[in-house]
Protein backbone atom coordinates (compact mmCIF):
# COMPACT_ATOMS: atom_id res chain seq x y z
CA UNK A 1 78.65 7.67 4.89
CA UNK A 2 75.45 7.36 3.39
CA UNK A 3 72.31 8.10 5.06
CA UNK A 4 68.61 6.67 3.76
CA UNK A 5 65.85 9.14 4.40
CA UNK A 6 62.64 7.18 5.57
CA UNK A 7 60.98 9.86 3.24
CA UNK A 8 61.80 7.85 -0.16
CA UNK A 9 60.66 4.51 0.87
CA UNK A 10 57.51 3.22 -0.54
CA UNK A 11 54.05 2.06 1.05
CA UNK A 12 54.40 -1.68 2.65
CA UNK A 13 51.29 -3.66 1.54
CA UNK A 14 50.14 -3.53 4.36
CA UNK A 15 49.55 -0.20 4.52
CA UNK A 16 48.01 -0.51 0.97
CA UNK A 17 45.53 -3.23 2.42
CA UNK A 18 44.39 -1.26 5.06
CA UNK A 19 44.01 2.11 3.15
CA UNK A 20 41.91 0.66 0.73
CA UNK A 21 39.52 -1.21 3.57
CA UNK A 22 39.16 2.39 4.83
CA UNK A 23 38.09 3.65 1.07
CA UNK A 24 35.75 0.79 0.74
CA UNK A 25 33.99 1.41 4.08
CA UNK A 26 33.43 4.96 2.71
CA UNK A 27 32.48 4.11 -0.53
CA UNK A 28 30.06 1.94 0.81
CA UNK A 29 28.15 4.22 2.79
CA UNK A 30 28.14 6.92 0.70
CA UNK A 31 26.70 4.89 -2.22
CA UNK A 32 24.39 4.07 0.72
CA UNK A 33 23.16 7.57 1.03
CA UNK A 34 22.58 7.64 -2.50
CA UNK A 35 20.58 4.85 -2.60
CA UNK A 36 18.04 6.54 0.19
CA UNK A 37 18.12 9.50 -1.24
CA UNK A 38 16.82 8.23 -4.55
CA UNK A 39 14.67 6.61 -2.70
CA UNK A 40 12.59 8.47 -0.62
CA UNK A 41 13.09 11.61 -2.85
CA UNK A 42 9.73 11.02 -4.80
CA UNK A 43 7.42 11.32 -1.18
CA UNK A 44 7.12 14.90 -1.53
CA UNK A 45 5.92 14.76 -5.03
CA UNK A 46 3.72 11.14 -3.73
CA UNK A 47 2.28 13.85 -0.86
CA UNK A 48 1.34 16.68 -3.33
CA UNK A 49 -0.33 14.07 -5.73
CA UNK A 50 -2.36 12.70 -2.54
CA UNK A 51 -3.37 15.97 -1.32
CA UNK A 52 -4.86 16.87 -4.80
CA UNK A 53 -6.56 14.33 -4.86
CA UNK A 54 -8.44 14.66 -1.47
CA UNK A 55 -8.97 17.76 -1.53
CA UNK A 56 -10.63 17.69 -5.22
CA UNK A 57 -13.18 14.97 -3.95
CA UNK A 58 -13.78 16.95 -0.85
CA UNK A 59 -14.68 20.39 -2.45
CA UNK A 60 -16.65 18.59 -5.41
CA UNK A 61 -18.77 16.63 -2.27
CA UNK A 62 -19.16 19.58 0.28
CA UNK A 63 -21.26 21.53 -3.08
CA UNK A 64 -23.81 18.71 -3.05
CA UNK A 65 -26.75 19.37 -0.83
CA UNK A 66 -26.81 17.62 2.99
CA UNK A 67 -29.84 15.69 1.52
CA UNK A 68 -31.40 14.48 -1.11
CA UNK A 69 -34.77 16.25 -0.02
CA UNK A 70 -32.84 19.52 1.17
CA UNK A 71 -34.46 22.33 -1.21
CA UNK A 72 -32.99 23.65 -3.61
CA UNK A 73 -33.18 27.05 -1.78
CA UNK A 74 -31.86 25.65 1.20
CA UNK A 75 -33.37 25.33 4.67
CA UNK A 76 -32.99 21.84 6.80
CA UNK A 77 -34.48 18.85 6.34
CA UNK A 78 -36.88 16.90 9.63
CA UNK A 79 -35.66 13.50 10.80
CA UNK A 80 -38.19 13.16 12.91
CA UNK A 81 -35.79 12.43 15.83
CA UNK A 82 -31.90 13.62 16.35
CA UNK A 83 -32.70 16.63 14.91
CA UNK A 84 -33.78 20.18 15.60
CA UNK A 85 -35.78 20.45 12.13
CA UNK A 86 -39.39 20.09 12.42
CA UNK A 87 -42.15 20.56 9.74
CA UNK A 88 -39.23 20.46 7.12
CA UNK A 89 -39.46 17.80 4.18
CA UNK A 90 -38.07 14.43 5.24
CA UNK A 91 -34.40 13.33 5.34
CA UNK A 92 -33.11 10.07 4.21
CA UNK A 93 -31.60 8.39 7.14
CA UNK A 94 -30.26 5.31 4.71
CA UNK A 95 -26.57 6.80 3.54
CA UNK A 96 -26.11 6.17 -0.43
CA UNK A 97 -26.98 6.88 -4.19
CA UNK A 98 -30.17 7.30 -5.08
CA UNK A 99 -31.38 4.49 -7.77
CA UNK A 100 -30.36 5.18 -10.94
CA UNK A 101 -27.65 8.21 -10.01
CA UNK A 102 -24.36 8.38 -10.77
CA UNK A 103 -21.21 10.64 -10.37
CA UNK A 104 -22.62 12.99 -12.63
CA UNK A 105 -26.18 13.21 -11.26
CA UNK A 106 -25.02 12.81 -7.71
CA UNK A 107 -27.13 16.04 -6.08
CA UNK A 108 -26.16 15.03 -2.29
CA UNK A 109 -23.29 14.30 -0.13
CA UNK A 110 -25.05 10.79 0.45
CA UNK A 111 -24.46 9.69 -2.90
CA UNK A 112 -21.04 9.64 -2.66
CA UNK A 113 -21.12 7.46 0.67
CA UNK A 114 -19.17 3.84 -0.26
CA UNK A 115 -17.57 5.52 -3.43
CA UNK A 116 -14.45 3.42 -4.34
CA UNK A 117 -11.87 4.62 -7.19
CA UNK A 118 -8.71 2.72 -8.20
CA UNK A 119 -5.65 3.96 -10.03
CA UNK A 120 -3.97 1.94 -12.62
CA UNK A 121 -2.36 -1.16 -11.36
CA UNK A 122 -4.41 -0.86 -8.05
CA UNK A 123 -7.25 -3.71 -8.14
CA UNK A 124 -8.59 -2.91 -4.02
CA UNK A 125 -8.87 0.97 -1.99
CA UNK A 126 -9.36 1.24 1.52
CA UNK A 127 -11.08 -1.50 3.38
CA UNK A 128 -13.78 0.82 5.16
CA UNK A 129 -15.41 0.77 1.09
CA UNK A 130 -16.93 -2.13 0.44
CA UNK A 131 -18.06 -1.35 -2.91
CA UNK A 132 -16.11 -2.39 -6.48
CA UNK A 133 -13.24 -0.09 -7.46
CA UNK A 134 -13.48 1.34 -10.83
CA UNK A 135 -10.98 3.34 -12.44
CA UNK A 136 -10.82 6.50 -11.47
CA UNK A 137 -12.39 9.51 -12.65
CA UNK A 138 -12.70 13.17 -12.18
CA UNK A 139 -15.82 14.71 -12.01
CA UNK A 140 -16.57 15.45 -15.09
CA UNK A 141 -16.41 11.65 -15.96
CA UNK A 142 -13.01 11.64 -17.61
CA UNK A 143 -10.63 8.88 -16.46
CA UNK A 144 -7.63 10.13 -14.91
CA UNK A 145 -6.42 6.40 -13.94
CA UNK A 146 -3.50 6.73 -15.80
CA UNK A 147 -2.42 9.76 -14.29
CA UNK A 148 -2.88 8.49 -10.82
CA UNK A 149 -1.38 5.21 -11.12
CA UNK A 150 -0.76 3.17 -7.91
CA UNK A 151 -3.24 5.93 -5.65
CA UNK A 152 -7.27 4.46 -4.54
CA UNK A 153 -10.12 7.09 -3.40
CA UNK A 154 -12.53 5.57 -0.52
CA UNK A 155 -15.13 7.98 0.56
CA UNK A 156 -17.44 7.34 3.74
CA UNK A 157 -20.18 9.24 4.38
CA UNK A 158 -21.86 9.06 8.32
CA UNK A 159 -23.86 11.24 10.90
CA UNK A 160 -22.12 12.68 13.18
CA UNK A 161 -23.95 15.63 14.75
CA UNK A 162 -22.85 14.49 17.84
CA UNK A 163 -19.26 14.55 17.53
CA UNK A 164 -19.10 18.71 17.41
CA UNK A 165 -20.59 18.94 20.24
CA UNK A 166 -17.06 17.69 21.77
CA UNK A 167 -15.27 19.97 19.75
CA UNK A 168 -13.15 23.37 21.02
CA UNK A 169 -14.14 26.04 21.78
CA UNK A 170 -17.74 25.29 21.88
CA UNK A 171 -20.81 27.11 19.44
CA UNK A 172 -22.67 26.72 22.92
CA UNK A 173 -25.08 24.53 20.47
CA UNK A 174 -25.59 21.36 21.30
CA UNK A 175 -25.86 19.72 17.81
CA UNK A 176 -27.97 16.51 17.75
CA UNK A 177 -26.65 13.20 15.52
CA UNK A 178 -28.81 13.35 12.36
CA UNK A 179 -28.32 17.37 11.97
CA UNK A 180 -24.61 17.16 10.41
CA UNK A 181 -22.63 14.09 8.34
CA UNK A 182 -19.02 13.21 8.22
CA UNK A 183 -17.29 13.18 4.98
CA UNK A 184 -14.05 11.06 4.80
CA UNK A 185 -11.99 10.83 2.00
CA UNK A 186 -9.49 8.24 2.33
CA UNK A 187 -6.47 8.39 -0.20
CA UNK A 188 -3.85 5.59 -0.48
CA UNK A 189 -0.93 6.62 -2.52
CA UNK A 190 1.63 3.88 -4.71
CA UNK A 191 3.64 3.87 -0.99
CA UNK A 192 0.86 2.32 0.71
CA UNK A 193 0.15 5.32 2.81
CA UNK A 194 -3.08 6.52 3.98
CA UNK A 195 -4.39 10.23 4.21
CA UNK A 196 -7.85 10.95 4.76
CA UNK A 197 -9.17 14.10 4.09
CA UNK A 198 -12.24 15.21 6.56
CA UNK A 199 -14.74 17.67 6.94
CA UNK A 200 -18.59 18.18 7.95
CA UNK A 201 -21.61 18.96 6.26
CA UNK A 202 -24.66 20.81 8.39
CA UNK A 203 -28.16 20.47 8.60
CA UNK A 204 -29.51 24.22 7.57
């Protein structure tokens, strides 16, 4: 008698069909996870590039005086009203360059207030600038365009003395409007993301 073992018969094609379906459904997401991988694995290095940007325009703005008529030694400047300076020279209460300064003779954070940088292959930064974007420079007035292709620098400049007074805890001050100035930095990166980089400048 002779007996057929089921173990030596081959694979129907049906069995063939449905193993490769299975492989392809695999294959498929996998090369999926590939794909966002790839893609999203440059945001960290995007980030990085954003933050030293920011941060660069911040530090070079917060070493400018709070006014143009702060002295040189110091000391606060009078506004005559929002302010706790009195028989001080007179701050500017208009927010912007000076005529005839530019980045490299700006002396005050105002100067920098409406200050719009592009990237290469950027033509428009944030819509809270409403000034022309140029290409984009560092501070010492060498273009770094190139090197930041895609990102846009927006700064705004505003008084804002009144806003620390909500802040906490407390300096049991109460801080009048004209006697400190927000500094925003707004970054947008080659992803169309935003960061904006923030800080305050006193009255002293």
């Amino acid at each position: 008698m002779h007996i057929t073992s089921k173990l030596n018969r081959g694979v129907t094609l049906i069995e063939m069909v449905i193993f490769i379906a299975i492989i392809s459904v695999a294959f498929t997401g996998i090369i999926m996870v590939f794909i966002n991988t790839g893609k999203y694995s440059a945001d960290p290095l995007v980030k990085i590039r954003t933050i030293e940007l920011g941060q660069s325009f911040l530090e070079e703005i917060l070493l400018k005086k709070f006014d143009e008529n702060t002295p040189v030694s110091g000391a606060c400047v009078d506004f005559i009203s929002n302010t706790r300076c009195s028989g001080a020279p007179n701050g500017e209460t208009v927010l912007q360059a000076d005529a005839g300064e530019s980045r490299g003779t700006f002396d005050d954070v105002d100067d920098y207030h409406n200050l719009e940088y592009c990237g290469a292959n950027v033509t428009a930064g944030d819509p809270s600038c409403t000034g022309s974007c140029t290409n984009l420079v560092n501070e010492s007035g060498s273009n770094i365009s190139t090197d930041y292709s895609g990102y846009s620098v927006c700064v705004r400049v505003n008084f804002a003395g009144n806003e620390l007074n909500n802040v906490s805890p407390g300096t049991g001050i109460n801080v009048l409007a004209n006697d400190a100035k927000r500094i925003d930095v707004i970054i947008t990166d080659p992803l169309n993301s935003k960061m904006t980089f923030t800080s305050y400048k006193l009255n002293f």
